[in-house]
N, C-alpha and C. Protein backbone atom coordinates (compact mmCIF):
# COMPACT_ATOMS: atom_id res chain seq x y z
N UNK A 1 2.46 2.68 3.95
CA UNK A 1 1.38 1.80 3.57
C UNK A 1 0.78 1.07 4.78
N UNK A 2 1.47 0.63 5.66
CA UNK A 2 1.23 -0.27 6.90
C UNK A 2 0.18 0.88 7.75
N UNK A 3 0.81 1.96 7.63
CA UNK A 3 -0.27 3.09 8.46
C UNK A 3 -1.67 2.69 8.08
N UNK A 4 -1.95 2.86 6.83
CA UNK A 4 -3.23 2.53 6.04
C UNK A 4 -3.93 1.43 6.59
N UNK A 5 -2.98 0.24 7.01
CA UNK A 5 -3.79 -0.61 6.75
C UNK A 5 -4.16 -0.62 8.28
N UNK A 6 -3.57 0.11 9.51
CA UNK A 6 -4.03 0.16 10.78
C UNK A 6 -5.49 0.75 10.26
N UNK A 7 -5.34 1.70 9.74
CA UNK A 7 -6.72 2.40 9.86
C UNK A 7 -7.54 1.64 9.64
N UNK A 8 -7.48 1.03 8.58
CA UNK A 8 -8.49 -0.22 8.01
C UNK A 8 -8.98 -1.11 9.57
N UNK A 9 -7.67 -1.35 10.48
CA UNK A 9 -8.28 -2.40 11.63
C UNK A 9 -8.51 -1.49 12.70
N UNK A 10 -8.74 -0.42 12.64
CA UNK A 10 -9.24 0.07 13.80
C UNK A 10 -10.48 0.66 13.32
N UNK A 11 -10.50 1.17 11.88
CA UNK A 11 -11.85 1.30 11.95
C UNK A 11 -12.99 -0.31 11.75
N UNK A 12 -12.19 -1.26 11.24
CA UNK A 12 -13.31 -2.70 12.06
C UNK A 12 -13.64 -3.06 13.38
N UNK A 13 -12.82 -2.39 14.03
CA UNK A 13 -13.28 -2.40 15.41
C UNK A 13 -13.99 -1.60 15.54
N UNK A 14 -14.32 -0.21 15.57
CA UNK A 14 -15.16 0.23 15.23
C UNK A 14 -16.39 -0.20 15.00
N UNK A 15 -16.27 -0.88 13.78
CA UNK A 15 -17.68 -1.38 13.01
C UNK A 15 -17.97 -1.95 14.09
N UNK A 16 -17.10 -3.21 14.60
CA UNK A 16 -18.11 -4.09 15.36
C UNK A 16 -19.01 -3.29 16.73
N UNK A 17 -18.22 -2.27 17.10
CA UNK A 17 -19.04 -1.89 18.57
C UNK A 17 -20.19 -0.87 17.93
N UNK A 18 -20.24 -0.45 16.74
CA UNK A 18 -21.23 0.26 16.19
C UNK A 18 -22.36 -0.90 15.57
N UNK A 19 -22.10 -2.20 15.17
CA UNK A 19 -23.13 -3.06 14.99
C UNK A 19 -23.47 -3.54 16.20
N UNK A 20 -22.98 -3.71 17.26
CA UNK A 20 -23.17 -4.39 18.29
C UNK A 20 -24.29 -3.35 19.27
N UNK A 21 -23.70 -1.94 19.18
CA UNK A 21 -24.53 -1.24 19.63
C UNK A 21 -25.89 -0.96 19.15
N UNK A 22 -26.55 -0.98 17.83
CA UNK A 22 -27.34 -0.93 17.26
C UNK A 22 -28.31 -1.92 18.29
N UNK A 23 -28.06 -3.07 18.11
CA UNK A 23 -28.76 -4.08 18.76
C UNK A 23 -28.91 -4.09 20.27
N UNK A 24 -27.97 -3.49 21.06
CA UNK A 24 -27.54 -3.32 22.88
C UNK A 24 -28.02 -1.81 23.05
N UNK A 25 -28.12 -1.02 22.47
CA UNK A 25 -28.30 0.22 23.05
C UNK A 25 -29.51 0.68 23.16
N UNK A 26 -29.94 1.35 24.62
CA UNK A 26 -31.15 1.39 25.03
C UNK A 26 -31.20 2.88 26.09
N UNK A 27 -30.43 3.49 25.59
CA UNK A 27 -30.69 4.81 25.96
C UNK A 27 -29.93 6.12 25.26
N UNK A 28 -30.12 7.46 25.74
CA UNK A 28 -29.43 8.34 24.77
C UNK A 28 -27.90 8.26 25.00
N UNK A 29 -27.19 7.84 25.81
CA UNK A 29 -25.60 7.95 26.00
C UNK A 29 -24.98 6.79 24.84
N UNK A 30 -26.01 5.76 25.26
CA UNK A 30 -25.50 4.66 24.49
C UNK A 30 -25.63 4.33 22.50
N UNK A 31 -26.73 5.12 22.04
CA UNK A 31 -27.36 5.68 21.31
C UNK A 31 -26.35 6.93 20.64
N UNK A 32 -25.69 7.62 21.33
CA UNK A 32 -24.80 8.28 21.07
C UNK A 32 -23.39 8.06 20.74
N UNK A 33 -23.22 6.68 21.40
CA UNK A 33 -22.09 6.32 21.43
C UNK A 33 -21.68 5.49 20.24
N UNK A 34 -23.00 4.94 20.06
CA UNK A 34 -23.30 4.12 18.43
C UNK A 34 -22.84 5.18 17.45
N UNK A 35 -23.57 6.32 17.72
CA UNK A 35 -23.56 7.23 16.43
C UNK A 35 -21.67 7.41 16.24
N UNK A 36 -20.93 7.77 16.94
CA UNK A 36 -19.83 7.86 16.89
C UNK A 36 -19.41 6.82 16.54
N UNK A 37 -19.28 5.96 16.79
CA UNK A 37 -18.27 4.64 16.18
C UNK A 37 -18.73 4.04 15.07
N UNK A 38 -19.76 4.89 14.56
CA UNK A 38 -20.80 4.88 13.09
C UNK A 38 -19.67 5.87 12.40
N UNK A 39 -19.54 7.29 13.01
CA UNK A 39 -19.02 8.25 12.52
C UNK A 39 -17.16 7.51 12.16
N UNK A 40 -16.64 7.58 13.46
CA UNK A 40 -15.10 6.86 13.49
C UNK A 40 -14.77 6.34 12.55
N UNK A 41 -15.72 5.20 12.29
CA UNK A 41 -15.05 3.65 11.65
C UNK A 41 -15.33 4.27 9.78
N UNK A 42 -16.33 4.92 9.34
CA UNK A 42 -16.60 5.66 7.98
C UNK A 42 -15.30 6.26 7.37
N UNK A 43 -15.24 7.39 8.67
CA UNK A 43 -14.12 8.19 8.76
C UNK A 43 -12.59 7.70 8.20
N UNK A 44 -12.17 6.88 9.30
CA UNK A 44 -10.87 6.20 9.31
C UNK A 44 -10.70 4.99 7.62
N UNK A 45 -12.37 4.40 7.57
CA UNK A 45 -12.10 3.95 6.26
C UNK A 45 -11.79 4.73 5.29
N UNK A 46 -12.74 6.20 5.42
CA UNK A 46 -12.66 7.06 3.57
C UNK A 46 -10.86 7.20 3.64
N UNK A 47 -10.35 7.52 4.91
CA UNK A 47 -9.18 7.92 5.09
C UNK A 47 -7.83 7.10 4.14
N UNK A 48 -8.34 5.75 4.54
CA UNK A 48 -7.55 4.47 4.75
C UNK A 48 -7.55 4.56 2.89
N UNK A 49 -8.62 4.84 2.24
CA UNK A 49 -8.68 4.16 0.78
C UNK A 49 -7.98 5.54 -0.46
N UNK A 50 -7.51 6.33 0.58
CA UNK A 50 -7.04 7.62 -0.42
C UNK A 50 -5.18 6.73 -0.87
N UNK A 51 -5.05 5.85 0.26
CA UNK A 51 -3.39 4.81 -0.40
C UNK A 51 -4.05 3.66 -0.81
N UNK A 52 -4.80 2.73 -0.29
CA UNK A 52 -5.34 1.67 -0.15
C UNK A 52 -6.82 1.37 -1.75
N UNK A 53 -6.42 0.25 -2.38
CA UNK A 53 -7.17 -0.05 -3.10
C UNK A 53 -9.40 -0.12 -2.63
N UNK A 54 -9.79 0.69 -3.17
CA UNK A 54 -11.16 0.33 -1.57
C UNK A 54 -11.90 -1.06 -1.93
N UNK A 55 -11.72 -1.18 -3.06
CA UNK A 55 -12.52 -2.57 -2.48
C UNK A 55 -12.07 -3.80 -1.87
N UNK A 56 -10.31 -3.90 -1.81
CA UNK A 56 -9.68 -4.82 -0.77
C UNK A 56 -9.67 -4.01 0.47
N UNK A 57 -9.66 -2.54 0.86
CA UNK A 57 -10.10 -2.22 2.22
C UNK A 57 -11.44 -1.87 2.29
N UNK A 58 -12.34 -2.55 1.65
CA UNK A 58 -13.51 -2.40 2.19
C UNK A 58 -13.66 -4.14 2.83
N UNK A 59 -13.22 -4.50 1.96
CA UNK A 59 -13.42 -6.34 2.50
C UNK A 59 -12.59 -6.45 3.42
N UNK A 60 -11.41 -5.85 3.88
CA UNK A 60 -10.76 -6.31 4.89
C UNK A 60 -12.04 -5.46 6.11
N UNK A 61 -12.44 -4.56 6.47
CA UNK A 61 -13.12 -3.60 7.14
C UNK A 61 -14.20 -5.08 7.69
N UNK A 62 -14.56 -4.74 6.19
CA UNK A 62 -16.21 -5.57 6.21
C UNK A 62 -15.86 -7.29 7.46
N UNK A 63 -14.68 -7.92 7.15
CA UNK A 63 -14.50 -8.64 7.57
C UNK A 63 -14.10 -9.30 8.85
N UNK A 64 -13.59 -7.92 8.96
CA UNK A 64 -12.85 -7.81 10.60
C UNK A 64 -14.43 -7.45 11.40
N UNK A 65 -15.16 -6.68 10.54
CA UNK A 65 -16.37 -6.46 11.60
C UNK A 65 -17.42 -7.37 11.64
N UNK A 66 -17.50 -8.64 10.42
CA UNK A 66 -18.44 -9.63 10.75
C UNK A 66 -17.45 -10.52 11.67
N UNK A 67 -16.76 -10.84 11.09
CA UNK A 67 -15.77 -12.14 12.05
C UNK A 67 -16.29 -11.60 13.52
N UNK A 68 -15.45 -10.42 14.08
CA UNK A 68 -15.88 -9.92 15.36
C UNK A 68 -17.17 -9.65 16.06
N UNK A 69 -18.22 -9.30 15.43
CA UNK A 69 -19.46 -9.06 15.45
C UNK A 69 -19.52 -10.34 15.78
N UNK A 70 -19.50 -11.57 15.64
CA UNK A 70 -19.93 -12.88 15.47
C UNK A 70 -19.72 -13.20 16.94
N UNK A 71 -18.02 -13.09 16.93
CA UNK A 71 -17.48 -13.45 18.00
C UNK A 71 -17.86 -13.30 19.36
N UNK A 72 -17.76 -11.78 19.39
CA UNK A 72 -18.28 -11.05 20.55
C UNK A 72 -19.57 -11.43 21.20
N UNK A 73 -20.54 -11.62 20.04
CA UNK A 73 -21.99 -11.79 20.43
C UNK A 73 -21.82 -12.96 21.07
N UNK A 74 -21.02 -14.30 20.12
CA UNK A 74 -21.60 -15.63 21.16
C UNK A 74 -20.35 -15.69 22.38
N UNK A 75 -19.29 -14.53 22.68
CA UNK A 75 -18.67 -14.82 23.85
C UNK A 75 -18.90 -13.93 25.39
N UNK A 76 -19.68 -12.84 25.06
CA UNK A 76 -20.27 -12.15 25.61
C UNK A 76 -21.74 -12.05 26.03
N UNK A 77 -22.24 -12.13 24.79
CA UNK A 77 -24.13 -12.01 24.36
C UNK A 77 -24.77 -12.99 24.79
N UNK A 78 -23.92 -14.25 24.99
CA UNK A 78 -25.00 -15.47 25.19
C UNK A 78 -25.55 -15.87 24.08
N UNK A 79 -24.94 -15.40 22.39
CA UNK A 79 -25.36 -16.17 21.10
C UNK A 79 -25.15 -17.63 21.16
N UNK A 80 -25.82 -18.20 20.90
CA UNK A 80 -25.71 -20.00 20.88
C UNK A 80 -23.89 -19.96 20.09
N UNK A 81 -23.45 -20.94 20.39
CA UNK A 81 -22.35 -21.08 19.79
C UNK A 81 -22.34 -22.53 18.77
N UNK A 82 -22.35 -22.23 17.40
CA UNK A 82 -22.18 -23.13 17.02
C UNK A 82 -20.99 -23.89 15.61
N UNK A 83 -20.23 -24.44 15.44
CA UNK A 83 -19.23 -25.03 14.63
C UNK A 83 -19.09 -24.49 13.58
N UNK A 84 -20.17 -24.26 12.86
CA UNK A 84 -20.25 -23.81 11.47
C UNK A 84 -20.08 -22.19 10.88
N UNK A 85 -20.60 -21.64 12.35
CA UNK A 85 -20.36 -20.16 12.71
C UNK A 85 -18.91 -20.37 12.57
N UNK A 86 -18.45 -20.74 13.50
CA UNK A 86 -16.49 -20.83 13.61
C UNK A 86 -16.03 -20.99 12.26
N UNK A 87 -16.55 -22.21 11.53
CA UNK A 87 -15.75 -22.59 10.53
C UNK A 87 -15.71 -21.24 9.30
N UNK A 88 -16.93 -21.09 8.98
CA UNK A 88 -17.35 -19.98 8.16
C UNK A 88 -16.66 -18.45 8.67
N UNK A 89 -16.41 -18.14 9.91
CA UNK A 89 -15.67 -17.01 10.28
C UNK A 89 -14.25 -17.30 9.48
N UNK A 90 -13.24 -18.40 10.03
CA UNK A 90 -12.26 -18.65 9.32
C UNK A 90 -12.13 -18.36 7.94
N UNK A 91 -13.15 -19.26 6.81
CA UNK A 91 -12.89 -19.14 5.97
C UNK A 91 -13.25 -17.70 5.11
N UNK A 92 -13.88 -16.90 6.08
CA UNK A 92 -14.14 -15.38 5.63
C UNK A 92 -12.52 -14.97 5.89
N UNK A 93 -12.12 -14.52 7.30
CA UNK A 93 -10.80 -14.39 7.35
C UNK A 93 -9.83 -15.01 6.22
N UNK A 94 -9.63 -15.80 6.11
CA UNK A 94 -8.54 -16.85 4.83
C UNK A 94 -8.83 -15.82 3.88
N UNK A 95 -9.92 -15.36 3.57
CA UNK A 95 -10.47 -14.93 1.92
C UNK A 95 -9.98 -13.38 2.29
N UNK A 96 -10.26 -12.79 3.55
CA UNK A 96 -9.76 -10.91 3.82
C UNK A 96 -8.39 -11.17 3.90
N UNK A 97 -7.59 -12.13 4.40
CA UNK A 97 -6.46 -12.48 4.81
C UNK A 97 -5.77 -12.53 3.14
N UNK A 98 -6.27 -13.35 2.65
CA UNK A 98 -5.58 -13.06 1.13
C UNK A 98 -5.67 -12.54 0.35
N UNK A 99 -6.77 -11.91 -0.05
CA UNK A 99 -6.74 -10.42 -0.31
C UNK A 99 -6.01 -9.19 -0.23
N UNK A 100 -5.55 -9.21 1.07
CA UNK A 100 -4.83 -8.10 1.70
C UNK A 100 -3.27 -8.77 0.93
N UNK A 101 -2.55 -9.97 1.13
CA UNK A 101 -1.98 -10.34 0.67
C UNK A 101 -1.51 -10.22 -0.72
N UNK A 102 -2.49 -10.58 -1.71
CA UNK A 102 -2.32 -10.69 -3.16
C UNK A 102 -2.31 -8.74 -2.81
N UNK A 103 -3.01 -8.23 -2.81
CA UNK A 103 -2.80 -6.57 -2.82
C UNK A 103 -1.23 -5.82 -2.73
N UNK A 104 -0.59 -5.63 -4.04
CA UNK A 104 0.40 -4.97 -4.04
C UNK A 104 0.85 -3.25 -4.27
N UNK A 105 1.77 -2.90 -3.62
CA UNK A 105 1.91 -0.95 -3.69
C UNK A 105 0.93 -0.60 -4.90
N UNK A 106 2.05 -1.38 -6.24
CA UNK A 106 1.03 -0.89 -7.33
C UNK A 106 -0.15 -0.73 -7.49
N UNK A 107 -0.97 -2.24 -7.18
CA UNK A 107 -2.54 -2.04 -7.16
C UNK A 107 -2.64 -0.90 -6.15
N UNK A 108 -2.48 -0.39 -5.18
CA UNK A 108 -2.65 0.78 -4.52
C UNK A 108 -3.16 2.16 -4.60
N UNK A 109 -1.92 2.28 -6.10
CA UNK A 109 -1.63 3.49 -6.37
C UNK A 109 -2.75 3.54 -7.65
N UNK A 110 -3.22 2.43 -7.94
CA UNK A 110 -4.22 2.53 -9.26
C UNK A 110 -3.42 2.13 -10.75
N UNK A 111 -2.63 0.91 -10.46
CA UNK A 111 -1.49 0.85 -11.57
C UNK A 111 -2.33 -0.71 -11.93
N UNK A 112 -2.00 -1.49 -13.10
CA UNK A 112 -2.44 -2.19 -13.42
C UNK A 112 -1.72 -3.71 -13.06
């Protein structure tokens, strides 16, 4: 099960350098490189949800790649940095964070 849920965080990493690239990329290598970590992160999710309940690994996915997306931009990008951004990342995390939590084998397997 733990395998699964790597996939789930590597394909959010993923996400984020495929959203990040969307916005940064300005030629065909880079443009290409988007397309792949477009391709990767899809991939590794459809993978992840054949054990994994998908709509708690879609929110964990989804979450790891806004939280990060966020991050990256204002620690790298020069995004203004501001409090509420932070606070609101957290409380997205708390909410993917328990999710993943309350999520047991059973719910997994499609049991009630």
């Amino acid at each position: 099960m733990n395998r699964y849920w790597g996939l789930v965080l590597i394909a959010g990493l993923f996400e984020i350098g495929w959203v990040i690239g969307l916005k940064h990329s300005y030629n065909a290598l880079t443009w290409m490189a988007t397309g792949v970590a477009i391709f990767v992160s899809m991939y590794l999710l459809v993978l992840s949800t054949r054990k994994l309940p998908t709509g708690t690994a879609y929110a964990v996915f989804t979450g790891i790649g806004t939280s990060g997306t966020v991050i990256l931009e204002m620690l790298v990008f020069g995004e203004p940095f501001k409090l509420a951004k932070l606070l609101l990342i957290i409380l997205l995390v708390c909410g993917v964070a328990g999710l993943k939590l309350v999520t047991t084998e059973q719910d997994a397997q499609g049991g009630n």
